[in-house]
C-alpha atoms as a PDB file:
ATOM      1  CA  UNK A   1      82.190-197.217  36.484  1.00  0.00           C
ATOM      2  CA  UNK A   2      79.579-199.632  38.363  1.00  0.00           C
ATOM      3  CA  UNK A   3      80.574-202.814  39.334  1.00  0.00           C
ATOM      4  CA  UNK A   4      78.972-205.944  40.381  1.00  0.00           C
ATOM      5  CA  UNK A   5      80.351-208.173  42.690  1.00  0.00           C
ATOM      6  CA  UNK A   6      79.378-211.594  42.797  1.00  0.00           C
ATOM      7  CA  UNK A   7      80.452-215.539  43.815  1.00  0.00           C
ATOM      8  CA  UNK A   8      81.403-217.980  40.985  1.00  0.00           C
ATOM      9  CA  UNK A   9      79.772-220.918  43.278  1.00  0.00           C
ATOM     10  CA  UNK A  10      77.772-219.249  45.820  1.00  0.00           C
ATOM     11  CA  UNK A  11      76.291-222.600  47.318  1.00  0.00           C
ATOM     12  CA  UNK A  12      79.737-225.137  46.724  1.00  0.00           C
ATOM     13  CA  UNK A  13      82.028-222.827  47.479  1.00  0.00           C
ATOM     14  CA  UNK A  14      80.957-219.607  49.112  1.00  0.00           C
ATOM     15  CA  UNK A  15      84.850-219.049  50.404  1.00  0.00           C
ATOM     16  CA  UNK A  16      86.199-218.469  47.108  1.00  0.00           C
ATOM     17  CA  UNK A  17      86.029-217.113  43.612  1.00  0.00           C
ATOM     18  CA  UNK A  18      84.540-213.620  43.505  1.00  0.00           C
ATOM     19  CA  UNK A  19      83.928-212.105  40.424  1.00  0.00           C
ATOM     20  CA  UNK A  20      83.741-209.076  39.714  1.00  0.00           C
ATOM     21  CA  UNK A  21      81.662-207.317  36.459  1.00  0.00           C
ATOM     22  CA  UNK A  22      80.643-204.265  34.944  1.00  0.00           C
ATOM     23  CA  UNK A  23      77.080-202.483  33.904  1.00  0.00           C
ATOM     24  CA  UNK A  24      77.243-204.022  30.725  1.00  0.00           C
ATOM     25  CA  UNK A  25      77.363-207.301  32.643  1.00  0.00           C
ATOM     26  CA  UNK A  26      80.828-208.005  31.141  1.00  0.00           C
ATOM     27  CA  UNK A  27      83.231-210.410  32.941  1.00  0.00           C
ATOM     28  CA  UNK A  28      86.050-207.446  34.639  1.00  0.00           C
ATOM     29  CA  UNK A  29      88.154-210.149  37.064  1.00  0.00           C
ATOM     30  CA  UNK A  30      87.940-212.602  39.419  1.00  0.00           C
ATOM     31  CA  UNK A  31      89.650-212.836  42.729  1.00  0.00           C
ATOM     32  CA  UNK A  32      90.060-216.533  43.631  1.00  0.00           C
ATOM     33  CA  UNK A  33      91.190-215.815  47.209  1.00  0.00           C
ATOM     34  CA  UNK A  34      89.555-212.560  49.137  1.00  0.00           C
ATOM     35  CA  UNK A  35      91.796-213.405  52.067  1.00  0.00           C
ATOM     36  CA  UNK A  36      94.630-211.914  50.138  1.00  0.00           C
ATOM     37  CA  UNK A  37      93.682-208.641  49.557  1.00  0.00           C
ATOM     38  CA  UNK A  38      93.815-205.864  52.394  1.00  0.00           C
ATOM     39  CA  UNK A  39      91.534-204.977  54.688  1.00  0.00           C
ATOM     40  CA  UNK A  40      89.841-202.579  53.295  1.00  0.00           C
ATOM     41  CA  UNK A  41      89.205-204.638  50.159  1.00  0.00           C
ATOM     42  CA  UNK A  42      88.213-207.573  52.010  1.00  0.00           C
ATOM     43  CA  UNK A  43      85.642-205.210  54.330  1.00  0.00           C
ATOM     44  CA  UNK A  44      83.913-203.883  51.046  1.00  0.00           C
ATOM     45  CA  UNK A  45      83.886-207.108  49.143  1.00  0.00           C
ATOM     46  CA  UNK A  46      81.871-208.207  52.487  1.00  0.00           C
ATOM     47  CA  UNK A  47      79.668-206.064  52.861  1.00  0.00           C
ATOM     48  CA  UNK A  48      78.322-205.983  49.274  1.00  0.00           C
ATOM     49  CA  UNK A  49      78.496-210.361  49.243  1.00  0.00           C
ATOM     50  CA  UNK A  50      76.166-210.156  52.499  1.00  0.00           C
ATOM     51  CA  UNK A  51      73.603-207.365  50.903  1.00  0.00           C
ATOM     52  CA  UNK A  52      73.524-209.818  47.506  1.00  0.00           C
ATOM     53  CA  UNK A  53      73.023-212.751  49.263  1.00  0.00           C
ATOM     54  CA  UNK A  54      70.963-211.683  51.915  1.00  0.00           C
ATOM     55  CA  UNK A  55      69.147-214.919  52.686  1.00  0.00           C
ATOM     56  CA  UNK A  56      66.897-215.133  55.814  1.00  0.00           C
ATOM     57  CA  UNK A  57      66.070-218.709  57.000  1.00  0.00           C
ATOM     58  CA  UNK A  58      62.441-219.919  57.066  1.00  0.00           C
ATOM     59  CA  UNK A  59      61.818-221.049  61.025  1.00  0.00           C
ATOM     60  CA  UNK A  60      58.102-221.398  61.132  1.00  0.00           C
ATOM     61  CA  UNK A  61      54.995-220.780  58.541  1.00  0.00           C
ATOM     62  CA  UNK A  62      52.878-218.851  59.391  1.00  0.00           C
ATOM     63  CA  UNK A  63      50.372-219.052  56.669  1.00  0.00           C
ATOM     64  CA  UNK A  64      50.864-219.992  52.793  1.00  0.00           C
ATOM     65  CA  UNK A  65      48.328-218.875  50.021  1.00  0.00           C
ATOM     66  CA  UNK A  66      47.890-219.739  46.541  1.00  0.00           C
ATOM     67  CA  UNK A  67      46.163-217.185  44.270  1.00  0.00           C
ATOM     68  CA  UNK A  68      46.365-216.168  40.577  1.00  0.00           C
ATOM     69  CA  UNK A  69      49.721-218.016  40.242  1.00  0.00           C
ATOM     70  CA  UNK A  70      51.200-216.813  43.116  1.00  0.00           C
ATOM     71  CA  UNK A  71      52.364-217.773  46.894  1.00  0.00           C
ATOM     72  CA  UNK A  72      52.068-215.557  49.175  1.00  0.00           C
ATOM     73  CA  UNK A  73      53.805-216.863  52.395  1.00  0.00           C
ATOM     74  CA  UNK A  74      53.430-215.279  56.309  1.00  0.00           C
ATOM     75  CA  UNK A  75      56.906-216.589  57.895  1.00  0.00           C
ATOM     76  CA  UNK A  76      59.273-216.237  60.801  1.00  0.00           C
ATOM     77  CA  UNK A  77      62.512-216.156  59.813  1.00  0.00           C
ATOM     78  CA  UNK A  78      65.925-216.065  61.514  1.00  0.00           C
ATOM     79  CA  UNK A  79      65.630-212.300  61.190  1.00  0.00           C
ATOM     80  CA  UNK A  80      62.312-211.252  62.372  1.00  0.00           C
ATOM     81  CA  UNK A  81      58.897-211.665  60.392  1.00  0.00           C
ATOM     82  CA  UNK A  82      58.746-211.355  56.856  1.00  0.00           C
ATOM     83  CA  UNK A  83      55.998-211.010  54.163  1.00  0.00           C
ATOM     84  CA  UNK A  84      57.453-212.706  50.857  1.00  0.00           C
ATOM     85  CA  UNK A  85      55.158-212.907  47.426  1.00  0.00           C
ATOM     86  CA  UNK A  86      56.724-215.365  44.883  1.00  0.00           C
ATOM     87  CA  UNK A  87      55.026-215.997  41.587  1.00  0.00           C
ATOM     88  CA  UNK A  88      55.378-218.559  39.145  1.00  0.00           C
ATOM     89  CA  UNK A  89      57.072-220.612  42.030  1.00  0.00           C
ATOM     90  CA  UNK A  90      58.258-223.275  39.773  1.00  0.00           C
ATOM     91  CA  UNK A  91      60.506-220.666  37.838  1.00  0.00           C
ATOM     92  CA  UNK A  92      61.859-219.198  41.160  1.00  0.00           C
ATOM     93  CA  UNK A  93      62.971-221.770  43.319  1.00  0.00           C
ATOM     94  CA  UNK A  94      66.347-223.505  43.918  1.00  0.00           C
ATOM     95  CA  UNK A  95      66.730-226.983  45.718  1.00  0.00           C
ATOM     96  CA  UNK A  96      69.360-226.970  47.739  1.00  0.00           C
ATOM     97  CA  UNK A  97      68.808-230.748  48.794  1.00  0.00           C
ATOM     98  CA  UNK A  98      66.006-233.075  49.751  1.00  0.00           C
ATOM     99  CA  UNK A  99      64.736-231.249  52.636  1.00  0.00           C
ATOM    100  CA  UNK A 100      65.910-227.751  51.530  1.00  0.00           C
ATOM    101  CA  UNK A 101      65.073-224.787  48.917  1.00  0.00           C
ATOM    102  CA  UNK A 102      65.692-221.395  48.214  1.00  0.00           C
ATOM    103  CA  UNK A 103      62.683-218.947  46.623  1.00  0.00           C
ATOM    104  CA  UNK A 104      63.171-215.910  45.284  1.00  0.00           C
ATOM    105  CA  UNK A 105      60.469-213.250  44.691  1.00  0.00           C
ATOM    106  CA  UNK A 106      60.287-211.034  41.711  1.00  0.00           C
ATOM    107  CA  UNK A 107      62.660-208.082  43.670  1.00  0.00           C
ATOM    108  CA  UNK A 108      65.066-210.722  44.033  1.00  0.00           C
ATOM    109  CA  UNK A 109      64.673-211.491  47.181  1.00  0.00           C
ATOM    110  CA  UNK A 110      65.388-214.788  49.139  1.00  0.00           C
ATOM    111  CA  UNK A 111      64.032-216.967  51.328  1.00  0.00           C
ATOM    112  CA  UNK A 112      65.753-220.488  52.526  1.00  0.00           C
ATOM    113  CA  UNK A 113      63.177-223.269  53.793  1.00  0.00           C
ATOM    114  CA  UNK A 114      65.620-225.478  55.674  1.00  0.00           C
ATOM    115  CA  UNK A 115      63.132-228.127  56.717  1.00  0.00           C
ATOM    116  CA  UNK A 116      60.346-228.651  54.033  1.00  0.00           C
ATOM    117  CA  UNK A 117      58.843-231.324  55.770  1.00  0.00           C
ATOM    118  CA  UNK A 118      58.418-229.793  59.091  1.00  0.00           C
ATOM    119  CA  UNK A 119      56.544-226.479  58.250  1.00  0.00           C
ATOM    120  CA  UNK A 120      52.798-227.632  58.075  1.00  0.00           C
ATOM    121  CA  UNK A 121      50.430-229.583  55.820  1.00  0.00           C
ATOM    122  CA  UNK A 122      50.084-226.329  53.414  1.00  0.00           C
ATOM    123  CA  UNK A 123      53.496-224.971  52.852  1.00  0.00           C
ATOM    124  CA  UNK A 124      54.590-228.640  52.469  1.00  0.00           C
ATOM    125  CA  UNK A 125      52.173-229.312  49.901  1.00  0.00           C
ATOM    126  CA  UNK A 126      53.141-225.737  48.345  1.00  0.00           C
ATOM    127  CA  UNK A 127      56.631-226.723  48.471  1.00  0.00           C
ATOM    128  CA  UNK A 128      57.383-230.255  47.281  1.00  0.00           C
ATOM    129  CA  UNK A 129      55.519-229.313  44.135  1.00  0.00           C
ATOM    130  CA  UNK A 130      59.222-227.716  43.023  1.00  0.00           C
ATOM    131  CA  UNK A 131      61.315-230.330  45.012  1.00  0.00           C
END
């Protein structure tokens, strides 16, 4: 049987609560401590958290375009250079805080912009449309 491992409160509390599902996305359990368990539970819990919630932070813009409904962004990141498409933008972003906000393209991947106001005229006006 597959199983899906995920965090109850990825953002408030990233340290605790992982749950744990099936294919049929049916609740299996929930560990509310992953300290607990042994090593080798702990190593594989870890290892599929930090592929689901792979997350690269946004360090500069590079270049931001708006066509057809969606935004395709240029960016440096805190793990090398990245190409990221995200459509419908309003329907796929997360703010995190005044100056902050996750997008999420339609593979489900992420990108965090940690300082809105700091990345350019563009991507600012881009951005605080979903702030």
């Amino acid at each position: 049987m597959a199983v899906r491992i995920a965090r109850a409160f990825p953002f408030t509390d990233p340290s605790h609560y992982v749950g744990f599902r099936d294919t049929h996305d049916k609740d299996i359990g929930l560990v509310v401590d992953e300290t607990k368990l042994d090593d080798a539970s702990r190593k594989l819990i870890a290892e599929e958290l930090e592929r689901r919630y792979f997350t690269p932070k946004v360090t500069k813009v590079i270049s931001v375009k708006e066509e057809h409904g969606a935004v395709m962004w240029q960016l440096e990141t805190d793990r090398g250079p990245r190409r990221f498409v995200v459509r419908n933008i309003r329907d796929n972003s997360v703010p995190m805080g005044p100056d902050r906000l996750i997008l999420t393209d339609p593979e489900g991947n992420r990108m965090e912009f940690t300082q809105v106001s700091q990345y350019g005229p563009k991507a600012y006006d881009v951005l605080s449309k979903v702030m």
